[in-house]
Structures are given as structure tokens and as C-alpha cells.
N, C-alpha and C. Protein backbone atom coordinates (compact mmCIF):
# COMPACT_ATOMS: atom_id res chain seq x y z
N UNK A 1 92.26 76.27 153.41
CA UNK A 1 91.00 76.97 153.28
C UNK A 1 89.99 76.07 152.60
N UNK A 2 88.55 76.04 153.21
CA UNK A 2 87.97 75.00 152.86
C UNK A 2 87.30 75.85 151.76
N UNK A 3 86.77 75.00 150.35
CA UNK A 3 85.77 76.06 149.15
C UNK A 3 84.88 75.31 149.54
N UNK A 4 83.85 76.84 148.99
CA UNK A 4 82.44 76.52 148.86
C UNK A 4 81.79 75.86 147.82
N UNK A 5 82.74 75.90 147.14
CA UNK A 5 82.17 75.67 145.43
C UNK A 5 83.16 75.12 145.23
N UNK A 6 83.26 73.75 144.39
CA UNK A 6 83.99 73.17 143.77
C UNK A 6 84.90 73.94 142.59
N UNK A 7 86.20 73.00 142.46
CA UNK A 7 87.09 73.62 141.21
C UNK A 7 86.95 72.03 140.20
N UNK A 8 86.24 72.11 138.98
CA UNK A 8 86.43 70.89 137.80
C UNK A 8 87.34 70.89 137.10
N UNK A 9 88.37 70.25 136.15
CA UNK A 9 88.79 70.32 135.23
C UNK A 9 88.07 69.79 134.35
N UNK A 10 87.79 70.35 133.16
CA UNK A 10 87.34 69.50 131.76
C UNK A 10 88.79 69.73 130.61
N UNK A 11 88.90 68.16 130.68
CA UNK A 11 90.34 68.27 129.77
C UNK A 11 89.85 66.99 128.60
N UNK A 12 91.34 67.07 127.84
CA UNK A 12 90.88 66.25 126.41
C UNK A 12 91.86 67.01 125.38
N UNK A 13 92.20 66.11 124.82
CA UNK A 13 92.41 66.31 123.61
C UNK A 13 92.01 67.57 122.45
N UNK A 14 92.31 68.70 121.83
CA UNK A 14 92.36 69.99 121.66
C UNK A 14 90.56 69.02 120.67
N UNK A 15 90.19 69.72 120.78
CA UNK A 15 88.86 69.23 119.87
C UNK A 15 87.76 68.12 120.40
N UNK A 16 87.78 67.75 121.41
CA UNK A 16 87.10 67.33 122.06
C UNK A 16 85.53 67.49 122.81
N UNK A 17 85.30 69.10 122.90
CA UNK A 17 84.23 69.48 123.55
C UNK A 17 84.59 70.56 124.70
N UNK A 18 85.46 70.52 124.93
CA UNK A 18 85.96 70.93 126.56
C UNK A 18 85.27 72.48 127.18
N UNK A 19 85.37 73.56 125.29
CA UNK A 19 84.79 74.30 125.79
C UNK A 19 83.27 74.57 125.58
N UNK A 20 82.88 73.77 124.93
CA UNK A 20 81.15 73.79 124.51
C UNK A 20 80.15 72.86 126.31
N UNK A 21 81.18 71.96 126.46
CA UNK A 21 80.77 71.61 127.85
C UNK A 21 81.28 72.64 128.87
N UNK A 22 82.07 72.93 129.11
CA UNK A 22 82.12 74.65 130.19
C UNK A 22 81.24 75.48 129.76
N UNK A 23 81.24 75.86 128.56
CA UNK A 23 80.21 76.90 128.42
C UNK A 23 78.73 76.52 128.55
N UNK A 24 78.04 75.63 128.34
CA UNK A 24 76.63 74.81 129.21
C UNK A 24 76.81 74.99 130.73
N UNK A 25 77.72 74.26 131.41
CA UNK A 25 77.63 73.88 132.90
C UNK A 25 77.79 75.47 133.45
N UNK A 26 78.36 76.40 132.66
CA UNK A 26 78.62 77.49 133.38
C UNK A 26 77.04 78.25 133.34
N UNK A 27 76.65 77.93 131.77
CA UNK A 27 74.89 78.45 132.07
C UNK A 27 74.05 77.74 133.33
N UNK A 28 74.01 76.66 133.34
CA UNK A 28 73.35 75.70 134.40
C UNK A 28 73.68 75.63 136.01
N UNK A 29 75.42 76.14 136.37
CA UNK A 29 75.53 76.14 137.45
C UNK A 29 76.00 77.79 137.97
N UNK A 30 76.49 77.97 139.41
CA UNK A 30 77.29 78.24 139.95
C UNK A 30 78.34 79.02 139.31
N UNK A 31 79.06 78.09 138.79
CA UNK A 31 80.75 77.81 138.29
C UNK A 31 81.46 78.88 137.08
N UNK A 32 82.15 79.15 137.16
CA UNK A 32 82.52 80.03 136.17
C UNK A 32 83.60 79.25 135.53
N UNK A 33 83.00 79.52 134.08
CA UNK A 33 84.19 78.88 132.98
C UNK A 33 85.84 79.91 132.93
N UNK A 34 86.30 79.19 133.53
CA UNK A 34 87.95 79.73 133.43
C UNK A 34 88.89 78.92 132.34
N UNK A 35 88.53 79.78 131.09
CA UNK A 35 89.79 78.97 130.03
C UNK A 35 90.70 79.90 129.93
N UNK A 36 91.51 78.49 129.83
CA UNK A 36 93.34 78.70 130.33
C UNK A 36 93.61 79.39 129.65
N UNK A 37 93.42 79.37 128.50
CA UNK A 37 93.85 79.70 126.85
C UNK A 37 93.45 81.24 127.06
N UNK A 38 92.63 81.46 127.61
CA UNK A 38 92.06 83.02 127.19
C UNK A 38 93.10 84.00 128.90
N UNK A 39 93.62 83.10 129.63
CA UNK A 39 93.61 83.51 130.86
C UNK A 39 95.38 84.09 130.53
N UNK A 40 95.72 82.70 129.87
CA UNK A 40 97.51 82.82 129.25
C UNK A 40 97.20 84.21 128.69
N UNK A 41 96.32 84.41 127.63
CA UNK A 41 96.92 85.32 126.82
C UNK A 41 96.51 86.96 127.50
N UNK A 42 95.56 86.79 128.33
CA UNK A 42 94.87 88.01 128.76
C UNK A 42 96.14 88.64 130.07
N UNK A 43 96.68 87.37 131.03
CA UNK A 43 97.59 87.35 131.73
C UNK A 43 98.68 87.61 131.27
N UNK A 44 98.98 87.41 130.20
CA UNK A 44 100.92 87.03 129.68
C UNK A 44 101.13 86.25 130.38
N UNK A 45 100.76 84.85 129.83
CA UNK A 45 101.25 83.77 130.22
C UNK A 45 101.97 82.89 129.40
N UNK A 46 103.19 83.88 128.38
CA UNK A 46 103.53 82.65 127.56
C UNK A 46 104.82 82.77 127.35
N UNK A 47 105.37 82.03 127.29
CA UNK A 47 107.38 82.16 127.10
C UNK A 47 107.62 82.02 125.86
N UNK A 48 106.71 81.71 124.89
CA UNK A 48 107.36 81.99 123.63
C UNK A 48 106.27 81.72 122.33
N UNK A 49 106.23 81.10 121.32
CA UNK A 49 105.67 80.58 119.94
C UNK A 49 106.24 79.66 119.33
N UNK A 50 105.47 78.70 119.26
CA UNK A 50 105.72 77.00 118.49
C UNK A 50 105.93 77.51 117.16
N UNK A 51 106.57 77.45 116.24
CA UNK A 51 106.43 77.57 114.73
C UNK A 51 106.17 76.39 114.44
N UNK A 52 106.70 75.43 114.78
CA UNK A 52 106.29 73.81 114.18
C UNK A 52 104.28 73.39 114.10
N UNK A 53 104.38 73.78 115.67
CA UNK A 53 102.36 73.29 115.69
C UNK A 53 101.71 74.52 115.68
N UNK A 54 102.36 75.93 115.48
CA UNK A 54 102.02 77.37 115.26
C UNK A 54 100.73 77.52 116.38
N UNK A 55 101.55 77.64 117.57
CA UNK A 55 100.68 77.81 118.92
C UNK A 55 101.81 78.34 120.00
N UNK A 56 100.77 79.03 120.69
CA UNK A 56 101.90 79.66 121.95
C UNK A 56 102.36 78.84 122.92
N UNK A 57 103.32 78.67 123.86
CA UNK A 57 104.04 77.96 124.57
C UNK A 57 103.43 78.87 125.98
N UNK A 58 102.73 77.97 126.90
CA UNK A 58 102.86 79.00 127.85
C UNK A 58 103.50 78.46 128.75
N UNK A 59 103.89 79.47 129.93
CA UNK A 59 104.70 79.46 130.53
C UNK A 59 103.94 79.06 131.84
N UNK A 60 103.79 77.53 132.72
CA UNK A 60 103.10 77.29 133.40
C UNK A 60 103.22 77.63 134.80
N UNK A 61 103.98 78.16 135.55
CA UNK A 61 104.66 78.36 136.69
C UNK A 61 103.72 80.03 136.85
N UNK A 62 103.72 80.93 135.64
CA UNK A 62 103.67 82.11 135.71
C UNK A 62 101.78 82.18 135.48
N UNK A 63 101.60 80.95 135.08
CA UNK A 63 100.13 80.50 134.62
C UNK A 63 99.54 80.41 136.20
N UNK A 64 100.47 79.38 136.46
CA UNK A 64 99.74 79.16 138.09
C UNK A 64 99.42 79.82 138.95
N UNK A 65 100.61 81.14 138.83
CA UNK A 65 100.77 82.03 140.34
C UNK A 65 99.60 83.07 139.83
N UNK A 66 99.38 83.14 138.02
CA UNK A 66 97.95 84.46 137.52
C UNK A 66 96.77 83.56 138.65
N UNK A 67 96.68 82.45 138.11
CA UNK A 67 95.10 81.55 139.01
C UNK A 67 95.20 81.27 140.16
N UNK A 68 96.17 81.29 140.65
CA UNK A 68 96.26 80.88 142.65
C UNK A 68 94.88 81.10 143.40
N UNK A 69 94.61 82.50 143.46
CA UNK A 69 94.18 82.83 144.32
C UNK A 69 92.34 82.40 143.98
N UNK A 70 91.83 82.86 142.96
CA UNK A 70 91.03 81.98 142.23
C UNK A 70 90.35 80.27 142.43
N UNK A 71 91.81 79.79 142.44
CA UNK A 71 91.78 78.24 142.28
C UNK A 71 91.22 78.04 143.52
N UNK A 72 92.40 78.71 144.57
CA UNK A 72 91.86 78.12 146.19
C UNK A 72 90.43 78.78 146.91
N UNK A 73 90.13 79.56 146.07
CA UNK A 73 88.86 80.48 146.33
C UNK A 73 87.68 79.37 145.86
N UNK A 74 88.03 78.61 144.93
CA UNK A 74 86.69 77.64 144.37
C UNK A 74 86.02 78.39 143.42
N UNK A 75 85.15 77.18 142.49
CA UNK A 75 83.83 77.61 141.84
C UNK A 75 84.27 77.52 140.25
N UNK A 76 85.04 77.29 139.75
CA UNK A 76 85.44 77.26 138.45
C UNK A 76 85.60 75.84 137.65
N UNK A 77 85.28 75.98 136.51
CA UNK A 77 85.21 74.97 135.08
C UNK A 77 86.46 75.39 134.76
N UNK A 78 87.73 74.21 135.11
CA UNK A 78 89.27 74.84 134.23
C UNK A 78 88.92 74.19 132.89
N UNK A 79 89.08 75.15 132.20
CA UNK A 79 88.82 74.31 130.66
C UNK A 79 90.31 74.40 129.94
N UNK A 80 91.01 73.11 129.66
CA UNK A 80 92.72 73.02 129.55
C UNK A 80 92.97 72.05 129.09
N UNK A 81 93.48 71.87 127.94
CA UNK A 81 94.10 70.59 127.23
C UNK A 81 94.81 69.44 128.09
N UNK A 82 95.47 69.93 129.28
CA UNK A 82 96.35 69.67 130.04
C UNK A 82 95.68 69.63 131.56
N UNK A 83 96.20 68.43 132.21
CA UNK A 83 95.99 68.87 133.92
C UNK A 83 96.67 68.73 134.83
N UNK A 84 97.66 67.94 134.09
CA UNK A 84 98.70 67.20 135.50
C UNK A 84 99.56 68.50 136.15
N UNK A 85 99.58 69.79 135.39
CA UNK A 85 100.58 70.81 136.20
C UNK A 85 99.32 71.67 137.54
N UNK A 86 97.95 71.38 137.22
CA UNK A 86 97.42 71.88 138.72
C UNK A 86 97.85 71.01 139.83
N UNK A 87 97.74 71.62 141.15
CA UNK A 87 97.97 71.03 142.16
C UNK A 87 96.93 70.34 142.16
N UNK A 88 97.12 68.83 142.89
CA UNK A 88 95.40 68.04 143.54
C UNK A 88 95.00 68.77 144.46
N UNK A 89 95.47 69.74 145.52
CA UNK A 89 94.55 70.69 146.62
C UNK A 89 94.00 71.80 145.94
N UNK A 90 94.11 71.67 144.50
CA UNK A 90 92.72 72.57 144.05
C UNK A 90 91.72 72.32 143.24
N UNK A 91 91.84 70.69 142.93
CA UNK A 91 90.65 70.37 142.25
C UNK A 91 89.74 69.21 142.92
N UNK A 92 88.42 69.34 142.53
CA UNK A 92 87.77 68.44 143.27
C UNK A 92 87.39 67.14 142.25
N UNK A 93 87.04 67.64 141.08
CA UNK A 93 86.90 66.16 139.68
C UNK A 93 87.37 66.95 138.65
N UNK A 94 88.08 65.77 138.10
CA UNK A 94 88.56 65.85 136.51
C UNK A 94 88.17 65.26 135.71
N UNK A 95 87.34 65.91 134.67
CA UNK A 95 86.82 65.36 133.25
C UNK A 95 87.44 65.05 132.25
N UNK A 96 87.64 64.25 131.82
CA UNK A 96 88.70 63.96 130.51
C UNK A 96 87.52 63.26 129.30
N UNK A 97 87.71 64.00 128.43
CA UNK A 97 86.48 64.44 127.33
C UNK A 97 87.34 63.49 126.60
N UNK A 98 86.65 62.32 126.09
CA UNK A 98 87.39 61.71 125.00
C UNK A 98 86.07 62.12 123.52
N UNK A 99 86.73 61.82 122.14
CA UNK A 99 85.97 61.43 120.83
C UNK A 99 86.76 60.47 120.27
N UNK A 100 85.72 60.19 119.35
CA UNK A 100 85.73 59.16 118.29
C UNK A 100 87.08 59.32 117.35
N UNK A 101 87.70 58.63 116.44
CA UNK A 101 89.03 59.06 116.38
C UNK A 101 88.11 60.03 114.88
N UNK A 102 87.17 59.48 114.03
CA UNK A 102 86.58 60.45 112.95
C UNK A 102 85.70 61.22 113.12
N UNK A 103 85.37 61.89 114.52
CA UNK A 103 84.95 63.18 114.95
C UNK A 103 86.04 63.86 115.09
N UNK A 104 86.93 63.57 115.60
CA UNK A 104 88.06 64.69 116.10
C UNK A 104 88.20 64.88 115.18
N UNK A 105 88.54 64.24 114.02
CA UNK A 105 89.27 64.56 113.14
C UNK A 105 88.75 64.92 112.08
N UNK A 106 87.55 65.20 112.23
CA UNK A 106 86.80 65.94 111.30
C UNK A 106 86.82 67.63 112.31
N UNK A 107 86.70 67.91 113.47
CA UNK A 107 86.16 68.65 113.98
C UNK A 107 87.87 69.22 113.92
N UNK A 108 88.64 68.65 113.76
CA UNK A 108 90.44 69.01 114.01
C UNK A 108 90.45 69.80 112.62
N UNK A 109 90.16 69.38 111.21
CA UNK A 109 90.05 69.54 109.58
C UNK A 109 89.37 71.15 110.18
N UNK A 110 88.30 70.84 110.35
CA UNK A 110 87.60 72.03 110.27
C UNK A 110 88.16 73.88 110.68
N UNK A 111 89.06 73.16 112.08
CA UNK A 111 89.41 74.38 112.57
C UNK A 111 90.97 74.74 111.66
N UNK A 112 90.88 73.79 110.63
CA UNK A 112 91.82 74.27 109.86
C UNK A 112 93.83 73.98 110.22
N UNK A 113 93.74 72.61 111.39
CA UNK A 113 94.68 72.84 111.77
C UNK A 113 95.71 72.28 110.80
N UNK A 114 96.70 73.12 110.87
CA UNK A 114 98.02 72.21 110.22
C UNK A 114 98.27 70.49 110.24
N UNK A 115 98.51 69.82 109.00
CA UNK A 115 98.60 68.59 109.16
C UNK A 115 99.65 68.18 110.04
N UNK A 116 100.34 68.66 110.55
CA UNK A 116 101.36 67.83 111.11
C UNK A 116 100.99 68.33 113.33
N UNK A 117 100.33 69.50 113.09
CA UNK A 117 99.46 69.44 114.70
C UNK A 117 98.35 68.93 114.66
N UNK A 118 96.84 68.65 114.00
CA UNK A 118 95.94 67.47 113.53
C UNK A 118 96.78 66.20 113.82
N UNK A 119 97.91 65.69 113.00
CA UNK A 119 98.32 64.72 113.30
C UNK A 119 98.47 63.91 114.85
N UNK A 120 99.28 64.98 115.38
CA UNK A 120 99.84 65.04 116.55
C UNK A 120 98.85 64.69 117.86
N UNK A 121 97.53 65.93 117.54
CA UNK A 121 96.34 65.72 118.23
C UNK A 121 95.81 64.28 118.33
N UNK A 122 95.90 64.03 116.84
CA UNK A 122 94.82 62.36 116.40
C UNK A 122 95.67 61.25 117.48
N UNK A 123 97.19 61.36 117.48
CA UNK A 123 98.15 60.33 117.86
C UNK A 123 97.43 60.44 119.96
N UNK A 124 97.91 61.71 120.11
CA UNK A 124 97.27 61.20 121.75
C UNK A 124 96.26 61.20 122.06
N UNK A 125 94.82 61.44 121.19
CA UNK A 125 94.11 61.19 121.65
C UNK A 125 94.11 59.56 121.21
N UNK A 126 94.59 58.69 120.81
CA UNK A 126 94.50 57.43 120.18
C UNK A 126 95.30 56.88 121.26
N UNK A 127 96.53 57.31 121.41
CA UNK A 127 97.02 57.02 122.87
C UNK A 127 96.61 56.91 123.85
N UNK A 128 95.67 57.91 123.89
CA UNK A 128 94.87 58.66 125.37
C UNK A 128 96.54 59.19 126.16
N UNK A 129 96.90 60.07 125.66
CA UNK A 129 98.28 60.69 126.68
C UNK A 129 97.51 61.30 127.96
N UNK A 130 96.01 62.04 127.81
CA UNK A 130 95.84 63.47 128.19
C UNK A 130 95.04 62.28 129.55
N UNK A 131 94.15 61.22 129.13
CA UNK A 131 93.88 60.49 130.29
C UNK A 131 94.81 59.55 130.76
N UNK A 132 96.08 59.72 130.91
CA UNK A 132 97.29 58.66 131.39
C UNK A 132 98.13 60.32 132.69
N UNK A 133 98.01 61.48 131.44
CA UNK A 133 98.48 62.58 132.37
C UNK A 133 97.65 62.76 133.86
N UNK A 134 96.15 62.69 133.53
CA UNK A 134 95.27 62.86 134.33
C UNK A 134 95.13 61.50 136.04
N UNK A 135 95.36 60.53 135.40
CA UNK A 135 95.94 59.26 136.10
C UNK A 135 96.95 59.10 136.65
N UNK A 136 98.02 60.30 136.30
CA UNK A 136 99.27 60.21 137.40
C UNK A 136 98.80 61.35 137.89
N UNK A 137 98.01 62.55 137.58
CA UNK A 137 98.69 63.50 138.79
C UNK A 137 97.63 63.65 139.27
N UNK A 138 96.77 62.65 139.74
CA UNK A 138 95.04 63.14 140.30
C UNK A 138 94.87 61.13 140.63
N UNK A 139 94.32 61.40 141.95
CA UNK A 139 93.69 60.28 142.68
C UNK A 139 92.91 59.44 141.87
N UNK A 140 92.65 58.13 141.72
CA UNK A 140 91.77 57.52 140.53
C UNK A 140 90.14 58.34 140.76
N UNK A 141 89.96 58.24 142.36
CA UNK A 141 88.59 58.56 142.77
C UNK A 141 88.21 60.01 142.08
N UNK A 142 89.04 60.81 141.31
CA UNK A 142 88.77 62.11 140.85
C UNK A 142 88.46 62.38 139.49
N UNK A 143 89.13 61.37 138.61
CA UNK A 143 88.92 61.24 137.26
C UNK A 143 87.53 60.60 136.91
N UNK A 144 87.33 61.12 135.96
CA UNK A 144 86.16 60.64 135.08
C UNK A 144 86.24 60.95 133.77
N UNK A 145 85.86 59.94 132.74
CA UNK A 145 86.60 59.63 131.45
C UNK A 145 84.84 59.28 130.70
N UNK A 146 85.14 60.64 130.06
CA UNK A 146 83.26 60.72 129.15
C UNK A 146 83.30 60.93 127.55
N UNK A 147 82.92 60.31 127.23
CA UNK A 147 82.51 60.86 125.71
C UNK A 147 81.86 62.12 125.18
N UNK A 148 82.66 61.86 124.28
CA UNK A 148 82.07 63.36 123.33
C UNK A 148 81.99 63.49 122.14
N UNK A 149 81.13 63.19 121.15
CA UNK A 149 80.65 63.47 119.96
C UNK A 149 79.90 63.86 119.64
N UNK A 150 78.70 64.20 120.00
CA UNK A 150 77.84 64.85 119.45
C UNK A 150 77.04 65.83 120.39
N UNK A 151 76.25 66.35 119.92
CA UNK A 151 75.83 67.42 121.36
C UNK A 151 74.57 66.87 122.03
N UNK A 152 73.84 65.56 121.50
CA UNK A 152 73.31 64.64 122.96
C UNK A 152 74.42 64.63 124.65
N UNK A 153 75.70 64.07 123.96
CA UNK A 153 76.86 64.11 125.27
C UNK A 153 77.14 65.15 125.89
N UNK A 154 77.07 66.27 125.32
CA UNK A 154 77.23 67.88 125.91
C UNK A 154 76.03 67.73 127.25
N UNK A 155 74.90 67.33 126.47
CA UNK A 155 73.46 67.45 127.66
C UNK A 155 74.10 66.18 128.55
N UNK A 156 74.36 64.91 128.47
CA UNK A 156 74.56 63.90 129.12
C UNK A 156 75.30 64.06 130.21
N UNK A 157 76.27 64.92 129.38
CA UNK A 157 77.56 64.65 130.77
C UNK A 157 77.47 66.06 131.34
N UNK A 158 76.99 67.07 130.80
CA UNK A 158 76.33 68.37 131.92
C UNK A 158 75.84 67.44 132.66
N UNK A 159 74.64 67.10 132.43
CA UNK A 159 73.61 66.52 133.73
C UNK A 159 74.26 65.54 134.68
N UNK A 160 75.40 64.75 134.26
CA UNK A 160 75.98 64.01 135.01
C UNK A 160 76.92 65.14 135.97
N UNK A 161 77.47 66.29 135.62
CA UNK A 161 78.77 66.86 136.23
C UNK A 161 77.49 67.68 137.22
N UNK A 162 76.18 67.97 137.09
CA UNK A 162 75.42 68.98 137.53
C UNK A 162 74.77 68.19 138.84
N UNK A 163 74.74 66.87 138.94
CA UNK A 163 74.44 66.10 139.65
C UNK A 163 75.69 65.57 140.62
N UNK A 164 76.90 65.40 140.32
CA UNK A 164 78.07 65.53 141.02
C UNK A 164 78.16 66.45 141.70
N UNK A 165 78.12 68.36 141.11
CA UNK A 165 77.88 69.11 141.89
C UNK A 165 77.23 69.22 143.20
N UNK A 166 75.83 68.86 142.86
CA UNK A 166 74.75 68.85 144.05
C UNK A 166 75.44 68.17 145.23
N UNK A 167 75.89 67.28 144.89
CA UNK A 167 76.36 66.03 145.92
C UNK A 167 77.38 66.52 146.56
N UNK A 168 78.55 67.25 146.02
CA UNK A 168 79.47 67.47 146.14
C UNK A 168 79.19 68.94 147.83
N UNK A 169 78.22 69.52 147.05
CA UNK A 169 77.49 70.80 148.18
C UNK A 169 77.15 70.33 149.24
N UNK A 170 76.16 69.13 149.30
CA UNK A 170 75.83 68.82 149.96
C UNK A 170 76.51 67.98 151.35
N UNK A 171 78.02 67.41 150.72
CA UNK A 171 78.74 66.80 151.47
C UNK A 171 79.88 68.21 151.87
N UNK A 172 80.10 68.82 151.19
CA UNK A 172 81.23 69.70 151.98
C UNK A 172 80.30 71.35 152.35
N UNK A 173 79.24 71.51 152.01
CA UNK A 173 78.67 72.89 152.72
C UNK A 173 76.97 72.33 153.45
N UNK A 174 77.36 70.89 153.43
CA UNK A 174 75.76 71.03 154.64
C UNK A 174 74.64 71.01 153.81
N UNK A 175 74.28 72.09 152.49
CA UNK A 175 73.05 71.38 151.88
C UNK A 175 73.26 72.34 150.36
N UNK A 176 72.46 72.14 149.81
CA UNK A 176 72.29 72.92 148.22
C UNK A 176 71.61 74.18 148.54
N UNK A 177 71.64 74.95 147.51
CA UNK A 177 71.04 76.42 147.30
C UNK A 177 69.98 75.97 147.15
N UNK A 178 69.10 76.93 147.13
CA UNK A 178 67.45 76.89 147.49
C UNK A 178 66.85 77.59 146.35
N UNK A 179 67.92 78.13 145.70
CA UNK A 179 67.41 79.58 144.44
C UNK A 179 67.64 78.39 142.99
N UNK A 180 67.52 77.11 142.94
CA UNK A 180 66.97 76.17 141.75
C UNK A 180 68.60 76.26 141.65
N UNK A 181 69.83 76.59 141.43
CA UNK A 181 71.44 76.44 141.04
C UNK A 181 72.28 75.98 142.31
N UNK A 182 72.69 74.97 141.36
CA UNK A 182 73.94 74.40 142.14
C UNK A 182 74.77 75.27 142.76
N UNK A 183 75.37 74.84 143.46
CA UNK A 183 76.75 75.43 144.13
C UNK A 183 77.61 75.96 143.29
């Protein structure tokens, strides 16, 4: 089934931006912000509770089959720490939100996380695990790897993902909306 509307991922590292950029592009476009996080818990999507990083475990199989129909329908901002468990026949670009290692980790302090999940966070985003995940399970031509620190980049890389959009309409539905919003 061909979509009308693109499916994005914006992924990254837990503190990154992921949902302050969905929540812009979703004012500016089309697209509806679909976070995972709110979808697990609203769905029952979780097999259990971390006591160690005191976070829910969800259960991704049961995650997938809640968004199926959704996904292949088009039009959504997945906003998800994680990407490599979507299929590639439902996304069209993946954002991988990087920061600075003393933004995160100021913005990690803040939300109060436990030192030893802060830790954990600081280590892959320093790694980059979340853009190495994104690099095996998605075509190079799909990734895109943006910064994020301050909320100049929020406007930057909207306008960059809002301009991908256009293009994106224009090559798979023939032309753009006429009512000033993207696809």
C-alpha cells in the first residue's frame, strides 16, 4: 500500500530533543506525533519493570502489532529512543538527534535520573549505540544524524525535516497541498 504521508522516526538518546522536535513538526505539518512511550503505556505494551534503570520494559512484538495499521497508513513523527525494531517498509527518514555530551547531561540531572541510568544514557550517546542501531536496520540513504542543543536546532532541523517533507509529497503524491501544510 502506497502512503500519502510519510512515516519519520526522530530517535536519540533519552534527552536529546526527540520530543520537543515532534511536538514543533507536528504544529507545522501534516504529521501526527506518535510517542511510543505514551502508546506502550496507553496500549499495554509492556512485559514487565526495570528496577535497576526504574523504567518499563516494553514488550516490542505486542508494540508493533498496537501501531501496524497506523504505520502502513502513513503520516506520523515516531518519537522512540530506539529504531532498529520498526520494519524499513514503514519508514521513509530517520532522525537521530544527537547532543553535546554537557547538555545531555545537564538536561539527564534535571529530569532527575538515577545515577547509574544518566550514566548509562551519557555512555551511548558517547558511543553513539542509537546511530550505529539506526545504520544497521535502515538504508544509509534514510538516516540523518542532527544536532541538538539548544532550541535554535529545534527551528533548524524542523525547517530542514519540513522541507524533506515537501519533497518527499511531491515525489510520491504528484504535488504539495495548496492549504500552506505539508503533507
Amino acid at each position: 500500500m502506497l502512503r500519502s504521508k510519510p512515516n519519520i522516526i526522530i530517535t536519540g538518546t533519552p534527552g536529546v530533543g526527540k520530543t520537543s522536535l515532534c511536538e514543533s513538526l507536528a504544529g507545522s505539518t501534516n504529521l501526527q506525533h506518535l510517542s511510543i512511550k505514551r502508546v506502550a503505556k496507553e496500549r499495554d505494551c509492556y512485559e514487565g519493570w526495570d528496577e535497576d534503570s526504574q523504567s518499563w520494559i516494553v514488550d516490542e512484538d505486542k508494540l508493533l502489532d498496537a501501531i501496524e495499521d497506523e504505520a502502513r497508513a502513513g503520516g506520523y513523527l515516531v518519537d522512540w529512543h530506539a529504531c532498529d525494531l520498526f520494519p524499513e517498509t514503514w519508514i521513509d527518514l530517520v532522525i537521530v538527534l544527537r547532543s553535546k555530551s554537557n547538555t545531555l547531561y545537564d538536561r539527564l540531572k534535571a529530569r532527575k535520573y538515577p545515577e547509574k541510568k544518566l550514566q548509562e544514557n551519557m555512555d551511548a550517546e558517547l558511543m553513539e549505540v542509537l546511530l550505529a542501531e539506526a545504520r544497521e536496520a535502515f538504508h544509509k540513504d534514510l538516516i540523518v544524524e542532527m544536532q541538538s542543543n539548544d532550541p535554535d536546532d529545534i527551528e533548524i532541523n524542523a525547517g530542514w525535516i519540513e522541507a524533506w517533507i515537501e519533497q518527499w509529497t511531491l515525489q510520491n503524491c504528484g504535488a504539495a497541498e495548496e492549504d500552506g501544510h505539508v503533507a
